[in-house]
C-alpha atoms as a PDB file:
ATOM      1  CA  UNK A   1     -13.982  -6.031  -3.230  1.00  0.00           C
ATOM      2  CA  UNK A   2     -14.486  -9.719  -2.459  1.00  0.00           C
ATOM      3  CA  UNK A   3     -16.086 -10.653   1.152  1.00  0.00           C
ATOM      4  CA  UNK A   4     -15.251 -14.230   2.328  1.00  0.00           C
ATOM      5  CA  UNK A   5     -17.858 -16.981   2.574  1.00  0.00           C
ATOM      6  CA  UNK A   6     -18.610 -16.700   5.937  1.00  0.00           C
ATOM      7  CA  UNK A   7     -20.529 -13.570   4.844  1.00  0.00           C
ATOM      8  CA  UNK A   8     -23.100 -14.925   2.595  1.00  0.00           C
ATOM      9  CA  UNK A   9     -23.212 -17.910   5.560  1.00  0.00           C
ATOM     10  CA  UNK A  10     -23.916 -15.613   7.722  1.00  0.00           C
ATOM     11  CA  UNK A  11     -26.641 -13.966   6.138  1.00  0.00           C
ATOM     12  CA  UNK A  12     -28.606 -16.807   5.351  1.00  0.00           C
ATOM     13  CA  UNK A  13     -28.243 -18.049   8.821  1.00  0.00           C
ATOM     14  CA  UNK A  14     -29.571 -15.056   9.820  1.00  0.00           C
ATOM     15  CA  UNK A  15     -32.520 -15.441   7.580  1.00  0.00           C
ATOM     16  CA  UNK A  16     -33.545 -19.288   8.758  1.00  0.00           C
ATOM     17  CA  UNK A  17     -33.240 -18.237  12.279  1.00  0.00           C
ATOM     18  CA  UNK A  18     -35.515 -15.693  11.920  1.00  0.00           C
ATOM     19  CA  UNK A  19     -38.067 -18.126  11.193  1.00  0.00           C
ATOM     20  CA  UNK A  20     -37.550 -19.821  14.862  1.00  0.00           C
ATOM     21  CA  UNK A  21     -40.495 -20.111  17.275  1.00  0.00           C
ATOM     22  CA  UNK A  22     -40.233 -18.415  20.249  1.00  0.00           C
ATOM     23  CA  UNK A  23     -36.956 -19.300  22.507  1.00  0.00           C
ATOM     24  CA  UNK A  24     -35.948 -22.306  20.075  1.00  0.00           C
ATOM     25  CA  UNK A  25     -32.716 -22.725  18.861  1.00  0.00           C
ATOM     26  CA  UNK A  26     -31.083 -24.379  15.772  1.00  0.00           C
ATOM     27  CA  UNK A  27     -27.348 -26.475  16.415  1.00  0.00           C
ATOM     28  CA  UNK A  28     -24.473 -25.188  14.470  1.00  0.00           C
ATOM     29  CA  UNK A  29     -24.434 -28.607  12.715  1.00  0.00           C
ATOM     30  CA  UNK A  30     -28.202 -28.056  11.400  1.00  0.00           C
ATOM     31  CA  UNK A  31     -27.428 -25.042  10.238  1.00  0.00           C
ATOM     32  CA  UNK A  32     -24.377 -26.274   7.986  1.00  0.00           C
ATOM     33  CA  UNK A  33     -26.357 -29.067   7.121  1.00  0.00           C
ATOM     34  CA  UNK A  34     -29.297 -26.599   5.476  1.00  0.00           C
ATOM     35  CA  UNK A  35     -26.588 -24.604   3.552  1.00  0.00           C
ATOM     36  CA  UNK A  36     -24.609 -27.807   2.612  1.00  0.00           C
ATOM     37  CA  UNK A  37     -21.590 -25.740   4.183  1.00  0.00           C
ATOM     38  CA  UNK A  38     -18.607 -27.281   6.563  1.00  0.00           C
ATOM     39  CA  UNK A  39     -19.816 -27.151  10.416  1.00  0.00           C
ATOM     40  CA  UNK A  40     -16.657 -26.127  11.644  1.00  0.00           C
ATOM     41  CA  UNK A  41     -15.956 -23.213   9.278  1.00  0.00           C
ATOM     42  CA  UNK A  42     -19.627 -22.083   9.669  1.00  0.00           C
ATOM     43  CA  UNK A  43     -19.127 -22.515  13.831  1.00  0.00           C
ATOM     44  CA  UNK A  44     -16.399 -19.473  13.665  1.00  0.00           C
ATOM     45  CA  UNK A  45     -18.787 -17.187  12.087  1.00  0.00           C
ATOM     46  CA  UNK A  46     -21.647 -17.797  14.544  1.00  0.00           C
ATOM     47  CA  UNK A  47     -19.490 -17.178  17.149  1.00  0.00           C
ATOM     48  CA  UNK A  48     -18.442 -13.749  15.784  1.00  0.00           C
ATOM     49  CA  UNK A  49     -22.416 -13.067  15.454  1.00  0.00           C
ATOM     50  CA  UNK A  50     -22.514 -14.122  18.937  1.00  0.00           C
ATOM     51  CA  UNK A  51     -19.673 -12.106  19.995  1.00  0.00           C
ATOM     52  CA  UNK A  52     -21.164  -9.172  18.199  1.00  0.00           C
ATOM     53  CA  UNK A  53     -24.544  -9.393  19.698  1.00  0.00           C
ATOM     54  CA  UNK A  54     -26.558 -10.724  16.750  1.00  0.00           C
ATOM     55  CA  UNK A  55     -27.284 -14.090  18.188  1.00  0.00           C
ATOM     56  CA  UNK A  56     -27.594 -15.777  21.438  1.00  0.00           C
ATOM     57  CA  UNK A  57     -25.730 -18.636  22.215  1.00  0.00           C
ATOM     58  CA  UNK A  58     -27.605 -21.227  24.348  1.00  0.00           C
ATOM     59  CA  UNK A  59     -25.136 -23.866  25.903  1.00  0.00           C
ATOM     60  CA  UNK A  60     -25.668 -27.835  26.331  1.00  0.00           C
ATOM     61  CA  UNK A  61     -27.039 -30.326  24.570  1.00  0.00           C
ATOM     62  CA  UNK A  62     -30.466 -28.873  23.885  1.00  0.00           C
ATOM     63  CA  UNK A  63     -28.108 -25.905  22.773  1.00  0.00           C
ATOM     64  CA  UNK A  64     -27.697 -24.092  19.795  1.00  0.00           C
ATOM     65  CA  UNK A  65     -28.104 -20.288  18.681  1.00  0.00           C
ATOM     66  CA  UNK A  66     -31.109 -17.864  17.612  1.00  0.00           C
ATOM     67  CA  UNK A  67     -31.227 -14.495  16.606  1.00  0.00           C
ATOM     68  CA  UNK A  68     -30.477 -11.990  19.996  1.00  0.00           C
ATOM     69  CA  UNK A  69     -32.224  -8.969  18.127  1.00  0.00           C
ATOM     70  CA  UNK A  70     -35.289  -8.988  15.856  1.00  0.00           C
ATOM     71  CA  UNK A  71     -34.539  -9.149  12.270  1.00  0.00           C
ATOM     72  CA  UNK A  72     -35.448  -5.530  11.474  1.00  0.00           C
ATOM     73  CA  UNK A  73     -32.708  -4.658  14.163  1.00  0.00           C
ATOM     74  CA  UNK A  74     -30.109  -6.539  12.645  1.00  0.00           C
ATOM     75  CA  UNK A  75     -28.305  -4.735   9.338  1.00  0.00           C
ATOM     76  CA  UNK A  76     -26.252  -6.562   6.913  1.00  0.00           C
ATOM     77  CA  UNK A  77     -23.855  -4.031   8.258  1.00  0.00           C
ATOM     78  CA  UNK A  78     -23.857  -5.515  11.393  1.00  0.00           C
ATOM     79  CA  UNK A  79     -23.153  -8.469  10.076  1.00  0.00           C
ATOM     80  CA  UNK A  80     -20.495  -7.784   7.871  1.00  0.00           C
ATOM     81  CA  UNK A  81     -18.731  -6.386  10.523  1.00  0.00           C
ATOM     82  CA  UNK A  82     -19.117  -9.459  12.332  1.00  0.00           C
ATOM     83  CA  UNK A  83     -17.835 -11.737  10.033  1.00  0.00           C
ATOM     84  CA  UNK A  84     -14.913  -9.627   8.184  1.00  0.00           C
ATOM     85  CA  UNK A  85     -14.079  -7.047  11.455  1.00  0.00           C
ATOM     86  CA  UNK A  86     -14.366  -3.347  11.085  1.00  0.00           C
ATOM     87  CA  UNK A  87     -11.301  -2.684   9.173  1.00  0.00           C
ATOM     88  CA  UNK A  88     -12.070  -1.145   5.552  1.00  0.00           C
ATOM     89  CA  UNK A  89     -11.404  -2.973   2.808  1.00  0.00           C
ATOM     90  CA  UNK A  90      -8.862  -0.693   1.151  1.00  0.00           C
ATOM     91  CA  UNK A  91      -5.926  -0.153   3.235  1.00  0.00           C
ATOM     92  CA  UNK A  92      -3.233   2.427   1.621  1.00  0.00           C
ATOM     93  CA  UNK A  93       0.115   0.945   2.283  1.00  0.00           C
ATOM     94  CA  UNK A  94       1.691   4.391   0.956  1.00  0.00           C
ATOM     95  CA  UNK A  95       3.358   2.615  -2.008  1.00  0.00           C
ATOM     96  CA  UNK A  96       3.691   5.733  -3.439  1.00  0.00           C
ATOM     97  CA  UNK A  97       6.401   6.490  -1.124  1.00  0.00           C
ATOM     98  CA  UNK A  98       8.468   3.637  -2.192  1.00  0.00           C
ATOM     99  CA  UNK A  99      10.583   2.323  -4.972  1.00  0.00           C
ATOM    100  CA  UNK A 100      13.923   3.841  -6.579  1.00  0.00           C
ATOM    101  CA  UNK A 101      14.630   7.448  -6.458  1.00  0.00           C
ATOM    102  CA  UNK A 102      11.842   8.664  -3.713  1.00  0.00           C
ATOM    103  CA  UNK A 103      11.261  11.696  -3.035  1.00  0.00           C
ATOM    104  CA  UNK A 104      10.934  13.917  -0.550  1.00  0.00           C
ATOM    105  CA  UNK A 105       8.145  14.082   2.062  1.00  0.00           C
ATOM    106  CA  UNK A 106       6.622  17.246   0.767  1.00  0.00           C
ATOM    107  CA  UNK A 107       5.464  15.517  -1.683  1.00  0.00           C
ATOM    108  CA  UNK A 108       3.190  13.609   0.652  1.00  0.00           C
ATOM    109  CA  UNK A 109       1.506  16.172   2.527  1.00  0.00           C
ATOM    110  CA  UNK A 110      -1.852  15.439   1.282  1.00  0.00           C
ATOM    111  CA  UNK A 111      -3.462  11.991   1.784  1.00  0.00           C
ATOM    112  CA  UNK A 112      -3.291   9.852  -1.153  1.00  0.00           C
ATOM    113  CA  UNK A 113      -5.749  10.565  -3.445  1.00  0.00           C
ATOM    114  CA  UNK A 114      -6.459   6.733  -3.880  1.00  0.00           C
ATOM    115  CA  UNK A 115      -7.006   6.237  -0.838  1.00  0.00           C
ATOM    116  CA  UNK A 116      -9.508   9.373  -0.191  1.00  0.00           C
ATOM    117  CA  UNK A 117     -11.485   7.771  -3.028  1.00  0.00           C
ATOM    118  CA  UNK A 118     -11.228   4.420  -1.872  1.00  0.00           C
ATOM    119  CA  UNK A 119     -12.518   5.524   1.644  1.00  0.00           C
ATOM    120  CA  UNK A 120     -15.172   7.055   0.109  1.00  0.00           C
ATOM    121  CA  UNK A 121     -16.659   4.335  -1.885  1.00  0.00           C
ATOM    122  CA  UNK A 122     -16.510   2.396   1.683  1.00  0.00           C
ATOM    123  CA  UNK A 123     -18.594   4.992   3.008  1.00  0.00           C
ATOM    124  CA  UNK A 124     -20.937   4.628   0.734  1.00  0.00           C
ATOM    125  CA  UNK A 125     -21.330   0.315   0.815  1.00  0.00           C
ATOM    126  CA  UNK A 126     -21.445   0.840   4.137  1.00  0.00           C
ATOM    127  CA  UNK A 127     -23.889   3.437   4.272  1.00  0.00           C
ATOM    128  CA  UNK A 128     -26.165   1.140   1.740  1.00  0.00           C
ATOM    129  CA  UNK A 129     -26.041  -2.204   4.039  1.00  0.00           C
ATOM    130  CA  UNK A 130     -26.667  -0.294   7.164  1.00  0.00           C
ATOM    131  CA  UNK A 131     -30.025   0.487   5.673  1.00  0.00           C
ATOM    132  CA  UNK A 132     -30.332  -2.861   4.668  1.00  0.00           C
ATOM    133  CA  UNK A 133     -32.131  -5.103   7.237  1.00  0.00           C
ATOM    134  CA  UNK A 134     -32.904  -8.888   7.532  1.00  0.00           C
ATOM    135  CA  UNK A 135     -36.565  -8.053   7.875  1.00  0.00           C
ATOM    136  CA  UNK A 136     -36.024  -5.977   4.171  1.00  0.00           C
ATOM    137  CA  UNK A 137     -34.143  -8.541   3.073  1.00  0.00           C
ATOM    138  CA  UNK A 138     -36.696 -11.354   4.131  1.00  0.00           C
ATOM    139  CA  UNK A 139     -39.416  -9.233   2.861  1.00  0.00           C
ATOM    140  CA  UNK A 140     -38.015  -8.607  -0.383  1.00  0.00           C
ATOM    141  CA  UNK A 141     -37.746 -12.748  -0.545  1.00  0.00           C
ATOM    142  CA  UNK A 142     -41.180 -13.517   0.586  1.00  0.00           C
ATOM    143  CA  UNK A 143     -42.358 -11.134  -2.084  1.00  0.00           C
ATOM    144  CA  UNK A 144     -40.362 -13.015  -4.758  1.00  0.00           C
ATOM    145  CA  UNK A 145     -40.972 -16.465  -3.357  1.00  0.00           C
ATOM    146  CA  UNK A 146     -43.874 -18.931  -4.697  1.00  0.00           C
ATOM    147  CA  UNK A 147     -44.074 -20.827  -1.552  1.00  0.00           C
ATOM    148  CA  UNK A 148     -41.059 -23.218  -2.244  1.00  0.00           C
ATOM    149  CA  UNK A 149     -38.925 -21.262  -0.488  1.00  0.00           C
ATOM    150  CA  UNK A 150     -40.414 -20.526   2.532  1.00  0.00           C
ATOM    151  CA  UNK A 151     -42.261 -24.349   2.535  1.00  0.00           C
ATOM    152  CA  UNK A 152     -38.218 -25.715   2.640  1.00  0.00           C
ATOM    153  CA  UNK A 153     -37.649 -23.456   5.372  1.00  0.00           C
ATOM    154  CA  UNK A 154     -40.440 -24.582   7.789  1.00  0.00           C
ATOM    155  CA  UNK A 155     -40.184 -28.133   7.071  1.00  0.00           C
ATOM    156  CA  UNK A 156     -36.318 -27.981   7.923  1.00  0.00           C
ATOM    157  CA  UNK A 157     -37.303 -26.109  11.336  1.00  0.00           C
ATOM    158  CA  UNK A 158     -40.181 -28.144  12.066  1.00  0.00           C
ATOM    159  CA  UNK A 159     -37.426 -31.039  12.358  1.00  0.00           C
ATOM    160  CA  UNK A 160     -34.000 -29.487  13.478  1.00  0.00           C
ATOM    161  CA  UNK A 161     -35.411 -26.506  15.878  1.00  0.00           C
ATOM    162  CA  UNK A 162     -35.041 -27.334  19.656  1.00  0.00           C
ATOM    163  CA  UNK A 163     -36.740 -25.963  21.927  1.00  0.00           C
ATOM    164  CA  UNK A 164     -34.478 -24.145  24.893  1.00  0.00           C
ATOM    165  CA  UNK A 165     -35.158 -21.524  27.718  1.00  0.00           C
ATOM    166  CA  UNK A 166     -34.007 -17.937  27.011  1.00  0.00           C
ATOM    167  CA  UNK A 167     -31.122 -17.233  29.032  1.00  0.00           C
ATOM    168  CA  UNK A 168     -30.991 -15.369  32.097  1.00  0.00           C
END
């Protein structure tokens, strides 16, 4: 199974705006900038977090986006689903049905056996990143990091967060 970019994108973005202040916000165009990723590419995936609930958009030139839930609320799950949709990755095209000399639907009573185990090994990735939140995922860095990390992460806030009213 290969996810596109936007996931990993995602995620991370995720991740720095967790470290906002408050009701600041980050542009789309600092957040490219802090991955090294293209703005506009980056700008269709925040939207889908957006659309999906995950981040609040604020509008206008102080604009930008921060996180709509708190990071233990927000699964990589959710986020997967945001970025790639909610169709599974497998999808049984019933090949088997095809080709010279088919035969007859009796044959094909049962679902295809690929595709039950196919289904089920979704299940189960799914079931593992729905258990999987930013906040585990953030701790899990924090406990690996030596400062660097985290020390990059503040000083790039400190100088691209703005600061914007919650909406409402």
């Amino acid at each position: 199974m290969k996810l596109g970019d936007g996931v990993e994108q995602a995620i991370h973005c995720v991740g720095l705006m967790s470290g906002l202040d408050g009701n600041d916000v980050l542009s789309a165009a600092a957040l490219a900038e802090f991955h090294g990723v293209s703005t506009s590419y980056l700008l269709k995936h925040l939207q889908a977090l957006s659309g999906a609930g995950l981040l609040e958009t604020v509008p206008g030139p102080k604009g930008g986006y921060r996180l709509a839930r708190k990071p233990a609320d927000i699964s990589l799950l959710d986020i997967v689903l945001a970025v790639e949709g909610p169709q599974p990755a497998f999808r049984c095209a019933e090949i088997r049905q095809r080709g010279p000399n088919p035969l007859p639907s009796r044959y094909f009573t049962k679902p295809c056996g690929i595709n039950a185990a196919m289904l089920k090994a979704e299940r189960a990735y799914r079931a593992e990143l729905a258990k999987t939140s930013m906040a585990d995922i953030l701790e899990g860095l924090a406990a690996e990091d030596d400062g660097g990390i985290a020390e990059r992460g503040c000083l790039f806030l400190q100088s691209h967060q703005r600061a914007a009213s919650r909406k409402g």
